[in-house]
C-alpha atoms as a PDB file:
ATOM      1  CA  UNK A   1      72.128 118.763 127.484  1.00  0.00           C
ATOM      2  CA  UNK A   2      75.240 117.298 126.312  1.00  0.00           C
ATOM      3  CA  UNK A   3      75.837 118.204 122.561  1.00  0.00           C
ATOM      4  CA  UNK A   4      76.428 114.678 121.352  1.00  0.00           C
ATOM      5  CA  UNK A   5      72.941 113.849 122.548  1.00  0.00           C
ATOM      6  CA  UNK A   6      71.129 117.038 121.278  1.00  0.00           C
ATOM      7  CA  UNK A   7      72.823 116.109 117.607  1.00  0.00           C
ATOM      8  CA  UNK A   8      71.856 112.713 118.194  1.00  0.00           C
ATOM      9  CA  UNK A   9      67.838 113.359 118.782  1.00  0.00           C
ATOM     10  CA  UNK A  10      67.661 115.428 115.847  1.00  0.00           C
ATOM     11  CA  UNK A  11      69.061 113.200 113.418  1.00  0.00           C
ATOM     12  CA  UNK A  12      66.543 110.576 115.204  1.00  0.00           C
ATOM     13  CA  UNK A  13      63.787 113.436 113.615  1.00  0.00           C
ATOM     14  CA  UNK A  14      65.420 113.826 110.408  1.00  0.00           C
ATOM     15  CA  UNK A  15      65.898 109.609 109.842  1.00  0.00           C
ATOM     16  CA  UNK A  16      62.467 108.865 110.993  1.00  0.00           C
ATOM     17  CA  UNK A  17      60.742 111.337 109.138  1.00  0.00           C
ATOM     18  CA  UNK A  18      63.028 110.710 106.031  1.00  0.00           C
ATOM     19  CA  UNK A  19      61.870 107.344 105.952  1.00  0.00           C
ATOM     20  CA  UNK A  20      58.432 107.615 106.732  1.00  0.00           C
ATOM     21  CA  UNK A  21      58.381 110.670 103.836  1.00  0.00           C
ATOM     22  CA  UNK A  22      60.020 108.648 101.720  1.00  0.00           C
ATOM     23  CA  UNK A  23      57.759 105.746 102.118  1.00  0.00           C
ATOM     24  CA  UNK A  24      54.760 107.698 101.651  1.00  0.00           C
ATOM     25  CA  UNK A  25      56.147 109.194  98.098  1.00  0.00           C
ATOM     26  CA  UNK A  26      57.002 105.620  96.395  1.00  0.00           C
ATOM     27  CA  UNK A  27      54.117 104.018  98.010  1.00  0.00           C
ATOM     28  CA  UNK A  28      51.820 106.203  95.393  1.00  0.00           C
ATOM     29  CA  UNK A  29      54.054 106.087  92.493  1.00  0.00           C
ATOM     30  CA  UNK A  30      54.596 102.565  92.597  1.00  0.00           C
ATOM     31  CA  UNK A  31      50.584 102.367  92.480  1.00  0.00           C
ATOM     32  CA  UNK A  32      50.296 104.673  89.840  1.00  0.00           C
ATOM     33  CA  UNK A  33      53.066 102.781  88.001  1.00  0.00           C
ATOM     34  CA  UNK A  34      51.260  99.184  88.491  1.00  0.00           C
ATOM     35  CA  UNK A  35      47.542 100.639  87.668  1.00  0.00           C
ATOM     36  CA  UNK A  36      48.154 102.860  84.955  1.00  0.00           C
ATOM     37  CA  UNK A  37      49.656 101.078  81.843  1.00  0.00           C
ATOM     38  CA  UNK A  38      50.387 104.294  79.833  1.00  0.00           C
ATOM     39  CA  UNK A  39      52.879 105.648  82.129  1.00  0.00           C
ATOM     40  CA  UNK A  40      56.554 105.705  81.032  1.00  0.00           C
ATOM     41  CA  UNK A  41      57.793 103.235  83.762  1.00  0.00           C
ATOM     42  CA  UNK A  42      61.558 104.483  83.175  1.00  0.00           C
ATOM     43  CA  UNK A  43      60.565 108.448  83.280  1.00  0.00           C
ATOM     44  CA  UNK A  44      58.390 108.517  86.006  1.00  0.00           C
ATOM     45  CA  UNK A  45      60.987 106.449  88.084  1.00  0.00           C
ATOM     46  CA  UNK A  46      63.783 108.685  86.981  1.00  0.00           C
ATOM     47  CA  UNK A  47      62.139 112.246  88.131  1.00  0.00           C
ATOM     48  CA  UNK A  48      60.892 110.198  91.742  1.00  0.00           C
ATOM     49  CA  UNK A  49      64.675 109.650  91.961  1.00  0.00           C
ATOM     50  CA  UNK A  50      65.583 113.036  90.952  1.00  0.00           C
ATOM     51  CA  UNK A  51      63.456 114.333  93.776  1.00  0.00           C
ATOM     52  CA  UNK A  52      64.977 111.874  96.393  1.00  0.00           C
ATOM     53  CA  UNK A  53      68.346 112.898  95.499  1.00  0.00           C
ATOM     54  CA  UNK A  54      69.598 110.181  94.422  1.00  0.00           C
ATOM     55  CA  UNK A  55      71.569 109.563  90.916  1.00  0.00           C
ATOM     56  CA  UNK A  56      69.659 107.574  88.241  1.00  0.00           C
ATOM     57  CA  UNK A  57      71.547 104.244  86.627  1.00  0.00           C
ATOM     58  CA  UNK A  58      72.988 105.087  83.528  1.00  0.00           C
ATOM     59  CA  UNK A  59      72.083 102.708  80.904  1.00  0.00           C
ATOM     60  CA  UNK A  60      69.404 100.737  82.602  1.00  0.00           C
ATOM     61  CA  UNK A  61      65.777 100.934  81.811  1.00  0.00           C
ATOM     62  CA  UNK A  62      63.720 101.582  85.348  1.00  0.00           C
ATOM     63  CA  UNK A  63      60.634  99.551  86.085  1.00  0.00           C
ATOM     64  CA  UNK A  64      58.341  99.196  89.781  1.00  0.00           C
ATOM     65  CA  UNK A  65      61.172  96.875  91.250  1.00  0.00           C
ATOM     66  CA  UNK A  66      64.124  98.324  90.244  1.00  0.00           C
ATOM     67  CA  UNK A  67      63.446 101.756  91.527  1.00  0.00           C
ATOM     68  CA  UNK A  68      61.674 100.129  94.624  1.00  0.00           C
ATOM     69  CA  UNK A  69      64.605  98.526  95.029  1.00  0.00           C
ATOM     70  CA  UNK A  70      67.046 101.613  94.800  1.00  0.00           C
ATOM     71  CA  UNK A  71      64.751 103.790  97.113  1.00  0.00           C
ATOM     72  CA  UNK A  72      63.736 101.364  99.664  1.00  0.00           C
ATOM     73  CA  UNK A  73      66.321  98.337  99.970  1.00  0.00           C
ATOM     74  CA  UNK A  74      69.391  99.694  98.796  1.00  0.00           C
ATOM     75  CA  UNK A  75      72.986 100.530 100.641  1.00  0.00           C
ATOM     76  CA  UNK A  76      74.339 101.947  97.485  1.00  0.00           C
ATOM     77  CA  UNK A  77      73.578 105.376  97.999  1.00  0.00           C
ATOM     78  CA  UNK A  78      72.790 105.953 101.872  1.00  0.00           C
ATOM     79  CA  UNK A  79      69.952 107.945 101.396  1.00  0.00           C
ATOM     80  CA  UNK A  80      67.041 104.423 101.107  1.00  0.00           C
ATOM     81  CA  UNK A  81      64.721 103.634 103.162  1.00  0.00           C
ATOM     82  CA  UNK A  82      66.574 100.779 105.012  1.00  0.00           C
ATOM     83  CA  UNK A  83      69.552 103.138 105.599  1.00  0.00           C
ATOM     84  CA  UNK A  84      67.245 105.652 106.929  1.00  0.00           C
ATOM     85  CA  UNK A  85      65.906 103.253 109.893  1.00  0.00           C
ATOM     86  CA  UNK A  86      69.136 102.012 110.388  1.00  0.00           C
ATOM     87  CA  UNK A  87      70.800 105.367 111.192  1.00  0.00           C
ATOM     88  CA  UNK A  88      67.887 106.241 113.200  1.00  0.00           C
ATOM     89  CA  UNK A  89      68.733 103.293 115.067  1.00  0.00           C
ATOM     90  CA  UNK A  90      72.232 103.759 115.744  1.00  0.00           C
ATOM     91  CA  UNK A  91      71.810 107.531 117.191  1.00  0.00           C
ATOM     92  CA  UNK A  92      68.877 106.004 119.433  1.00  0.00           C
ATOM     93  CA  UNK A  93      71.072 104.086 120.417  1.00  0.00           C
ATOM     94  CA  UNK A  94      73.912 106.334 121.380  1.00  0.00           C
ATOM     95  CA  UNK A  95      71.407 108.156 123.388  1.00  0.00           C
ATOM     96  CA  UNK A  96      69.903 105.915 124.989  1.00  0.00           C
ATOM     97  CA  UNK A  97      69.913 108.008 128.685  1.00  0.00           C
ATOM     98  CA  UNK A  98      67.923 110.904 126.854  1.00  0.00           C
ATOM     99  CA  UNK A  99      65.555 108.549 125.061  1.00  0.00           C
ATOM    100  CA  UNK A 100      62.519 106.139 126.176  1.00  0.00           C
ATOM    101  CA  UNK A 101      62.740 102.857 126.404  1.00  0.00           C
ATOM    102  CA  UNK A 102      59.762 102.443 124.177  1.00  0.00           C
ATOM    103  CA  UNK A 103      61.456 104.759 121.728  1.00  0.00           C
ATOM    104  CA  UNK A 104      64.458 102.448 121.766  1.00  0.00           C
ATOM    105  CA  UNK A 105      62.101  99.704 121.334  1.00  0.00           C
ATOM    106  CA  UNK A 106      60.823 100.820 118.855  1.00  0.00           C
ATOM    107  CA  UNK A 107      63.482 101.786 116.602  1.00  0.00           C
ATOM    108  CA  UNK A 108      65.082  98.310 117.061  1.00  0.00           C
ATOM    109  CA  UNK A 109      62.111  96.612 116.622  1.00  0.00           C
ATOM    110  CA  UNK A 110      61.924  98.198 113.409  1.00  0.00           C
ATOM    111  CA  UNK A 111      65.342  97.725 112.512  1.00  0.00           C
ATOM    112  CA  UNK A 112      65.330  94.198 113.407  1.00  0.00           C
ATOM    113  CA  UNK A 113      61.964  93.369 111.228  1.00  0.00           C
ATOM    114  CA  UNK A 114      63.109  94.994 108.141  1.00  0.00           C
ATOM    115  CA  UNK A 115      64.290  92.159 106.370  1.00  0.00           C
ATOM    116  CA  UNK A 116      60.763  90.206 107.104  1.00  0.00           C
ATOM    117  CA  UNK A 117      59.334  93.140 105.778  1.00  0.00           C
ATOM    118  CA  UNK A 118      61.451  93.509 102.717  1.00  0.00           C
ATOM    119  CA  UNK A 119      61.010  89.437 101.990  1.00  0.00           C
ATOM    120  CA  UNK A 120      57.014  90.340 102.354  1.00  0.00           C
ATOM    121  CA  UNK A 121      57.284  92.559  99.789  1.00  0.00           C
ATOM    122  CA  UNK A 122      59.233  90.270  97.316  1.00  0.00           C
ATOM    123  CA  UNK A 123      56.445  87.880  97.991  1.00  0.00           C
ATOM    124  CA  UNK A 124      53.564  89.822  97.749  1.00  0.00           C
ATOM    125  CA  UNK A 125      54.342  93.628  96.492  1.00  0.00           C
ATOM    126  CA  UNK A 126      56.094  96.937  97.515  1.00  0.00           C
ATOM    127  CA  UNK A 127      52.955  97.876  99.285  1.00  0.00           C
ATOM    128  CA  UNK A 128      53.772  95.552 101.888  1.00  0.00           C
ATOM    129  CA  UNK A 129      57.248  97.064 102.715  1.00  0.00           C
ATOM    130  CA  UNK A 130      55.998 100.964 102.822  1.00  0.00           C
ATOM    131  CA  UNK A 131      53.296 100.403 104.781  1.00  0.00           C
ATOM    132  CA  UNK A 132      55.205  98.286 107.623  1.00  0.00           C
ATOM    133  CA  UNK A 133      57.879 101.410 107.302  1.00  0.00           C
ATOM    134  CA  UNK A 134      54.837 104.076 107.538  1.00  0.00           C
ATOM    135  CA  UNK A 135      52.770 102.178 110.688  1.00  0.00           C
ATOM    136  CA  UNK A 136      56.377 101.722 112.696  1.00  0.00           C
ATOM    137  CA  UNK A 137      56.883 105.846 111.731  1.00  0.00           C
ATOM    138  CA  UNK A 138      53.600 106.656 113.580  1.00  0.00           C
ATOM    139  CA  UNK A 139      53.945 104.524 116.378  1.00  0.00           C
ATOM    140  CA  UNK A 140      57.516 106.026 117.172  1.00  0.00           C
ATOM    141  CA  UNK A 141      55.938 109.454 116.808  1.00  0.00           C
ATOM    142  CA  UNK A 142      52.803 108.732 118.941  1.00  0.00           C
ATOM    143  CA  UNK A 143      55.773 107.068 121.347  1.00  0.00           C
ATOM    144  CA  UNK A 144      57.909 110.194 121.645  1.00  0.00           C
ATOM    145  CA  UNK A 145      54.789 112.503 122.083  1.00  0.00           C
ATOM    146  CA  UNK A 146      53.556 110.291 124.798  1.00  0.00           C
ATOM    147  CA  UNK A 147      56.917 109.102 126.726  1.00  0.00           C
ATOM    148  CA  UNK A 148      59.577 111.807 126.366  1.00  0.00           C
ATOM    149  CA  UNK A 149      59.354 114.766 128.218  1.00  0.00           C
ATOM    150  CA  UNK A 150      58.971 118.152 126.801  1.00  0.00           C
ATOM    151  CA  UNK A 151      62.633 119.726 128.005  1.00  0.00           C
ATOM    152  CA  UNK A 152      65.048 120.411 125.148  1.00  0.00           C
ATOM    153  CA  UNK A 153      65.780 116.807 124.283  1.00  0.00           C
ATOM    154  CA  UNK A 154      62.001 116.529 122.846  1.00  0.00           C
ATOM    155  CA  UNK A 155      62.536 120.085 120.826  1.00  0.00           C
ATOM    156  CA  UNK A 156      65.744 119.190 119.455  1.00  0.00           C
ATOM    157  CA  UNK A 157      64.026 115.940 118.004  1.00  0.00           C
ATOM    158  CA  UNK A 158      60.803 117.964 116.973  1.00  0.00           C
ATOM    159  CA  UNK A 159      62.947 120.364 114.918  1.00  0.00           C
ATOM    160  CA  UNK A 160      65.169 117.692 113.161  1.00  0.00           C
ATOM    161  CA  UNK A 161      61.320 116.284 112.453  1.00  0.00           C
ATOM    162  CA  UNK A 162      60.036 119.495 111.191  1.00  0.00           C
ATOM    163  CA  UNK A 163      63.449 120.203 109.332  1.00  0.00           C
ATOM    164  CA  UNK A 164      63.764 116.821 107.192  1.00  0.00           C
ATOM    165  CA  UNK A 165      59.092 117.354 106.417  1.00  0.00           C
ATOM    166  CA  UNK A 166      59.390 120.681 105.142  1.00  0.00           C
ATOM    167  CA  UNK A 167      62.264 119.295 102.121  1.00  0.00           C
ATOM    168  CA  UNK A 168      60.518 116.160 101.289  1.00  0.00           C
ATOM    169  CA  UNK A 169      57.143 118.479 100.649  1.00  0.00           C
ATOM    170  CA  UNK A 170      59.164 121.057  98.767  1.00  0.00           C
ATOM    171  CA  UNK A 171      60.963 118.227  96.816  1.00  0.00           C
ATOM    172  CA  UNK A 172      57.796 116.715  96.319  1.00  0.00           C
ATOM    173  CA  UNK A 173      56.139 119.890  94.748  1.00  0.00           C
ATOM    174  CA  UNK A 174      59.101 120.483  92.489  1.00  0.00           C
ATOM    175  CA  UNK A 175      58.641 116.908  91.018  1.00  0.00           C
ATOM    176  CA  UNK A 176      55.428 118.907  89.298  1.00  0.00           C
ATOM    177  CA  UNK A 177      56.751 122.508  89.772  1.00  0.00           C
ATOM    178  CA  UNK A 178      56.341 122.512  85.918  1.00  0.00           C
ATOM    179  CA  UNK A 179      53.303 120.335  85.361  1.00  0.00           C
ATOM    180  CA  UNK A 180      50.294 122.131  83.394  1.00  0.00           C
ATOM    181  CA  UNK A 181      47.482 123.391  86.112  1.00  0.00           C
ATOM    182  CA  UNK A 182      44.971 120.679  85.049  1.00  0.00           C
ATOM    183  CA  UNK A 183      47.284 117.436  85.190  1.00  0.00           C
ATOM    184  CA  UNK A 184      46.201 114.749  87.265  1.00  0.00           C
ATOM    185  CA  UNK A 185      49.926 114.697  89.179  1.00  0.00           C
ATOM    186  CA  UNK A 186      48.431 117.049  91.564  1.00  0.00           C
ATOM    187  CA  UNK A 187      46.723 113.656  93.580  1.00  0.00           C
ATOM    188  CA  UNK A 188      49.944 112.295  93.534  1.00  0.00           C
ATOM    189  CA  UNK A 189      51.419 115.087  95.608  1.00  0.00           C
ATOM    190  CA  UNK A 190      48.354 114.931  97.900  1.00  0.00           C
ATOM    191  CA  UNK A 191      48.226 111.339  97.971  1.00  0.00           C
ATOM    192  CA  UNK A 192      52.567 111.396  98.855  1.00  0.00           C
ATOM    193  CA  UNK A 193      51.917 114.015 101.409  1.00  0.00           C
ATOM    194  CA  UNK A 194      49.093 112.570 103.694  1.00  0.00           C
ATOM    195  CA  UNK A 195      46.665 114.820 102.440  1.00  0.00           C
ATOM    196  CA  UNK A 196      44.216 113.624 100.019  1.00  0.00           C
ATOM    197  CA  UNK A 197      41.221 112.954 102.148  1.00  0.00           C
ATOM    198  CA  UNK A 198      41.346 116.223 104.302  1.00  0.00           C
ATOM    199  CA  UNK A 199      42.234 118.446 101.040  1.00  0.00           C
ATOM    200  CA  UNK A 200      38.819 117.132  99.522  1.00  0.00           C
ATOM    201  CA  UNK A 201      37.202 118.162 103.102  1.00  0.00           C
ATOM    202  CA  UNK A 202      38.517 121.722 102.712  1.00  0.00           C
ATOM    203  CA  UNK A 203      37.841 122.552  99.266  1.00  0.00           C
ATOM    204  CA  UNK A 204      34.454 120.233  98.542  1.00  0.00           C
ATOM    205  CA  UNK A 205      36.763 118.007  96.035  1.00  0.00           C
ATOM    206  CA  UNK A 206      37.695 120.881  93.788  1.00  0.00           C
ATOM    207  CA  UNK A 207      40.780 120.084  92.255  1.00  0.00           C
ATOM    208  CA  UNK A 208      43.237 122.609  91.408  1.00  0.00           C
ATOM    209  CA  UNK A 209      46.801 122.892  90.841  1.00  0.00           C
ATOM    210  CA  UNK A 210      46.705 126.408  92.844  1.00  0.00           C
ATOM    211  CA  UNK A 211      44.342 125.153  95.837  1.00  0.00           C
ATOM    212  CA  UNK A 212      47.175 122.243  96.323  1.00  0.00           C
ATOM    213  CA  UNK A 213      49.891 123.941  96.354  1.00  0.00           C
ATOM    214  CA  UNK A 214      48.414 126.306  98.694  1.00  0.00           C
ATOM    215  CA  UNK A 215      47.541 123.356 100.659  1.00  0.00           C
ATOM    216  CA  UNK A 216      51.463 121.933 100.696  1.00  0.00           C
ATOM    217  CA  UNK A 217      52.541 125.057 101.261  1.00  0.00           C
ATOM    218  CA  UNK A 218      50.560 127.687 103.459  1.00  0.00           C
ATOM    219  CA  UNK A 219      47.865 125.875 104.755  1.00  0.00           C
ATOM    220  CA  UNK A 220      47.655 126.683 108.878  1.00  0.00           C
ATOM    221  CA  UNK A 221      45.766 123.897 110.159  1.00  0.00           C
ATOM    222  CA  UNK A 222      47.571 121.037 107.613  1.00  0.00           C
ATOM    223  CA  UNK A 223      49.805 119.375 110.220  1.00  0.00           C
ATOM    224  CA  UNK A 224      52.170 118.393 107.232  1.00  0.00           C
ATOM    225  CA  UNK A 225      51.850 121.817 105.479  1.00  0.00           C
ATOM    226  CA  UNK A 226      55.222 123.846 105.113  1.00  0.00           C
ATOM    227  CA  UNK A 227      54.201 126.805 106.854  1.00  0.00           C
ATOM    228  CA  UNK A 228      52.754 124.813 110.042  1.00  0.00           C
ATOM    229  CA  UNK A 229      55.702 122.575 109.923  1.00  0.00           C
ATOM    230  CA  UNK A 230      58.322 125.758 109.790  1.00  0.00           C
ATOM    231  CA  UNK A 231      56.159 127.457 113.013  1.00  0.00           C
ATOM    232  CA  UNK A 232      56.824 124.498 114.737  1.00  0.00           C
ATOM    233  CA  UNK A 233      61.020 124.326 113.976  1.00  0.00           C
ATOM    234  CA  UNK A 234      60.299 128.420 114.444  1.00  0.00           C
ATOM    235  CA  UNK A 235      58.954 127.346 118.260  1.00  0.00           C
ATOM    236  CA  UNK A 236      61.443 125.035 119.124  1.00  0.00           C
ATOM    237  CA  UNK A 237      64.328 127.077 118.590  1.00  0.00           C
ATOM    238  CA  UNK A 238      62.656 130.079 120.303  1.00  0.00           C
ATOM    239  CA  UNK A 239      62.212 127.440 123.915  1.00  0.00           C
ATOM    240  CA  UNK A 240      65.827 126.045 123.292  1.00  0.00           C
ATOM    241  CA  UNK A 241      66.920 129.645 123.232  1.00  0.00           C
ATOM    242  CA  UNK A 242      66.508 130.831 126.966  1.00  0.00           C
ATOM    243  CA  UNK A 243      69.683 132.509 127.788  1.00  0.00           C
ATOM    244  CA  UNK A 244      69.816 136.603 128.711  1.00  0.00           C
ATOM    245  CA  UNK A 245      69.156 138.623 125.604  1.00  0.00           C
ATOM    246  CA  UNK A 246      66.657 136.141 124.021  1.00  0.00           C
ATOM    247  CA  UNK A 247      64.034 138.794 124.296  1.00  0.00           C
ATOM    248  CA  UNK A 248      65.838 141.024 122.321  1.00  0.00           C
ATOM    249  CA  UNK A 249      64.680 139.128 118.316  1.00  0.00           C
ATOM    250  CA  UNK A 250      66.416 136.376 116.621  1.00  0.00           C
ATOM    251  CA  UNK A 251      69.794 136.115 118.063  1.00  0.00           C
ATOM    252  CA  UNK A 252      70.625 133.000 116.170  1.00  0.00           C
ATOM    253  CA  UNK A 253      70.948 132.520 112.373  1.00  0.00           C
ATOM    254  CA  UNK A 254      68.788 129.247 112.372  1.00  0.00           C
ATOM    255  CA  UNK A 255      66.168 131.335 113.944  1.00  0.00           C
ATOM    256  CA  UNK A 256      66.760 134.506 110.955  1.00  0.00           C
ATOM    257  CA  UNK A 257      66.266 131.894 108.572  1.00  0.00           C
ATOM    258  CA  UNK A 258      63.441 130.341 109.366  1.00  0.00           C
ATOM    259  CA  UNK A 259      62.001 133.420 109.867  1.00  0.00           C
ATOM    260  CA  UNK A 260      62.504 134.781 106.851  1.00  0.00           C
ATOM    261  CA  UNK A 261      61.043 131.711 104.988  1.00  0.00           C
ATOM    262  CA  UNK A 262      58.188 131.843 106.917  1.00  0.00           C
ATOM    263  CA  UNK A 263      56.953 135.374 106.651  1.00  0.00           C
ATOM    264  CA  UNK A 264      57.939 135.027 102.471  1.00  0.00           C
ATOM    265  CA  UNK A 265      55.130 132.539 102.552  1.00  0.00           C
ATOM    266  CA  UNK A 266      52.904 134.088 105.332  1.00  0.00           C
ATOM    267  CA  UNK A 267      52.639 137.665 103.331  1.00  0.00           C
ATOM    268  CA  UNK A 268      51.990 136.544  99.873  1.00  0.00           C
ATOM    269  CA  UNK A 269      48.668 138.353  98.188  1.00  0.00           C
ATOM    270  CA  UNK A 270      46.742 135.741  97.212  1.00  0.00           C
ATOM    271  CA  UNK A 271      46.941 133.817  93.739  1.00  0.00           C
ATOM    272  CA  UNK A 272      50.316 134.268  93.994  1.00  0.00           C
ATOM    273  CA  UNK A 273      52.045 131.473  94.313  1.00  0.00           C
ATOM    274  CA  UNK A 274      52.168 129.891  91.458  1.00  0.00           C
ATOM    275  CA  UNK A 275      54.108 132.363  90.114  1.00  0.00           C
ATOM    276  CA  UNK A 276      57.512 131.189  89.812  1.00  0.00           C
ATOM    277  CA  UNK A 277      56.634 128.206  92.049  1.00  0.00           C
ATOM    278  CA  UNK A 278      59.578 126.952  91.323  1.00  0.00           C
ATOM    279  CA  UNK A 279      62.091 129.459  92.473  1.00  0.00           C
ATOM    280  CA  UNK A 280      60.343 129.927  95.777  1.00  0.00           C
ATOM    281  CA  UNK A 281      60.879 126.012  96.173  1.00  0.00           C
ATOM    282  CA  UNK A 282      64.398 125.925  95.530  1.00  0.00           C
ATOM    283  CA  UNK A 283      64.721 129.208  98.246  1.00  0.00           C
ATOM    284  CA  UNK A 284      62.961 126.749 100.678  1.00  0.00           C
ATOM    285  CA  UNK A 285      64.897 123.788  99.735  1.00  0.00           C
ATOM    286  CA  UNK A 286      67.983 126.204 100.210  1.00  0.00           C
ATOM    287  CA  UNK A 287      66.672 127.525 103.713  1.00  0.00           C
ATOM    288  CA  UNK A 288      66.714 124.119 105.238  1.00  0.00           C
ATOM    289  CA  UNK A 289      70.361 123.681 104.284  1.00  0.00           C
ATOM    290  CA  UNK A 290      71.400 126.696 105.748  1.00  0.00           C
ATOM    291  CA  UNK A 291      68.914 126.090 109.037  1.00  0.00           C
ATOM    292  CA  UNK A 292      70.557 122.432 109.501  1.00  0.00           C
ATOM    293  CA  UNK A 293      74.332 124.255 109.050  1.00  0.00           C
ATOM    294  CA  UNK A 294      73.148 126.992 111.521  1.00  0.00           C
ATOM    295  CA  UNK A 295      71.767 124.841 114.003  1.00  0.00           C
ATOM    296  CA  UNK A 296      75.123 122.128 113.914  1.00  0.00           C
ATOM    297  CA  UNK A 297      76.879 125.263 114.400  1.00  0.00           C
ATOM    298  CA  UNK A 298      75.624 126.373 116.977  1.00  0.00           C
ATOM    299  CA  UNK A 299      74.413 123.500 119.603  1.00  0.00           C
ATOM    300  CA  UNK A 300      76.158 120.657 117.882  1.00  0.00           C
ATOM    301  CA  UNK A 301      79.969 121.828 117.137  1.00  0.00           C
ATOM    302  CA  UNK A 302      80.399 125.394 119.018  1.00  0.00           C
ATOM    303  CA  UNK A 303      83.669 123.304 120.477  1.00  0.00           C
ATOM    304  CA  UNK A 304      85.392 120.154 118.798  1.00  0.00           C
ATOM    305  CA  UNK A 305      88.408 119.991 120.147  1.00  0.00           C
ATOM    306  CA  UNK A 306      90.714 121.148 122.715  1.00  0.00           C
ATOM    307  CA  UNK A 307      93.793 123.325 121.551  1.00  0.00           C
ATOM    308  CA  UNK A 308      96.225 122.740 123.307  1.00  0.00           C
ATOM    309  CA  UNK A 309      99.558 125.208 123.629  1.00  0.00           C
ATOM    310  CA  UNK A 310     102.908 123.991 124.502  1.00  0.00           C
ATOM    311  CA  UNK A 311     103.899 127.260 126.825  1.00  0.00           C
ATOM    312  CA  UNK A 312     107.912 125.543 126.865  1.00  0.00           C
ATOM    313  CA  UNK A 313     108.033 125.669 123.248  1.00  0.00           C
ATOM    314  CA  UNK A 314     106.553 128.760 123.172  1.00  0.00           C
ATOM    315  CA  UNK A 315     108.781 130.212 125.701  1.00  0.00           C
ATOM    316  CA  UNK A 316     111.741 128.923 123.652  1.00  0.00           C
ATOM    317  CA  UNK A 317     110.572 130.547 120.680  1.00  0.00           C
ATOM    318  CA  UNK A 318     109.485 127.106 119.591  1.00  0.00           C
ATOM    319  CA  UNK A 319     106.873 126.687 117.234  1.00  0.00           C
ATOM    320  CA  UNK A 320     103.312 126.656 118.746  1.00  0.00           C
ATOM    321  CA  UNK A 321     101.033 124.285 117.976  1.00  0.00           C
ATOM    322  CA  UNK A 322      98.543 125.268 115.990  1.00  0.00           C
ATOM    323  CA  UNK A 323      94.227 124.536 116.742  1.00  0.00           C
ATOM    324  CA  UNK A 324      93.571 120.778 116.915  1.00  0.00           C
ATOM    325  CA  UNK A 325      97.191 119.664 117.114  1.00  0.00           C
ATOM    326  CA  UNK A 326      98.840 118.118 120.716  1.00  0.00           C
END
């Protein structure tokens, strides 16, 4: 597969899932924001921003539209919503010979409704907006699983998926990394990661700060669940892998990585994890930068450019051009 195309699928992943992530998160704080009158509007919009990544407004006070507005609408920052889609979109559409037609579809179909969805939303609340971003996010996925063949295009995709999931859930937990056992934030990480209603089937509606993050984090079955989602980037760079060695361990850093992250959480003695919760977050958060650098490296931008040598100059005892010059 042609590198262009390979980098193109998995930033299709990574925008898709960005959005649809991103979606889910301000979907529940904008509800708790609108139902709850004692919550500091301007706080609890300035730590969902902090999570996001994305710089809070100096001297202006936050409220439900403004940060709505900033996550999901905005071209300020390049990290909303809207640009999410829209750079899905373009890389779809740069690969359009290693992509399904329905994909494509579906992506511009998206892309092209986003303003009806955004004026729906003005009219009648944010809720509109997330969950037109959130239903178009599951029918692309059920799209690629059922159109695109499983060859290294579809694994390439999968991992940028399975890349961009695991940091929104670790972001997501760090937003309460510090909250007291007992707080009620706990549903809001549940409710932001898709997992509310089968948490409460696994643990017979006990609520506890230590069962969800277990949940987030280690859970096997949990489709969403860090350690399921980095066995599934762990399996698609083992099949994209197939050259003569392979057998031999993890020739590849990506792989070493993920690895590592994966057995950290797969080992711990129970009642654990709490235990500097945080710092085991930010090691996660810092494995998936150095998995995305790995993996550019190595299928994306093993080659750039040509160098090219001028032998005549170099014969004259000319300079030689150095890399990347002609």
């Amino acid at each position: 597969m042609l590198a262009r195309n390979a980098e193109s699928l998995y930033w299709i992943g990574r925008y898709v899932e960005r959005a649809d992530d991103t979606a889910r998160i301000l979907d529940v704080a904008v509800h708790q924001l609108l139902e709850d009158a004692t919550v500091d509007a301007d706080r609890t919009s300035r730590v969902l921003l902090k999570v996001l990544g994305i710089e809070p407004p100096e001297g202006l006070e936050l409220d439900v539209w403004s940060v709505t507005d900033l996550v999901a609408f905005s071209h300020a920052h390049g990290v909303s919503i809207s640009d999410s889609v829209a750079k899905a979109r373009e890389n779809a559409r740069g690969a359009r010979e290693v992509t399904s037609s329905e994909m494509w579809e579906c992506l511009n179909a998206t892309y092209n409704g986003m303003a009806t969805a955004e004026r729906a939303a003005r009219a009648l609340g944010p809720h509109e907006f997330f969950s037109y971003v959130k239903d178009r996010a599951a029918m692309f996925t059920g799209l690629t699983d059922s159109t695109l063949s499983r060859d290294d295009g579809y694994r390439f995709l999968l991992l940028g998926r399975s890349v961009e999931r695991i940091d929104m859930m670790v972001r997501l937990l760090l937003s309460r990394a510090g909250d007291r056992t007992s707080s009620p934030a706990w549903v809001t990480v549940l409710r932001s990661a898709g997992a509310h209603d089968t948490y409460l089937r696994t643990h017979r509606g006990a609520l506890d700060a230590a069962r969800v993050a277990e949940f987030i984090l280690i859970d096997r079955l949990f489709p969403r669940s860090v350690f399921h989602t980095l066995r599934v980037a762990e399996t698609c760079l083992t099949e994209l892998d197939q050259r003569p060695g392979s057998r031999v361990g993890a020739r590849h850093e990506a792989q070493r990585v993920l690895g590592r992250a994966r057995s950290e959480l797969e080992f711990l003695p129970p009642g654990v994890l709490l235990e500097d919760l945080q710092a085991r977050l930010l090691a996660l958060q810092k494995s998936c930068r150095e998995v995305s650098e790995a993996v550019s490296r190595q299928y994306f931008h093993a080659a750039p450019w040509v160098a090219w040598t001028d032998v005549r100059s170099a014969a004259d005892g000319g300079r030689v051009p150095v890399e990347g010059e002609l």
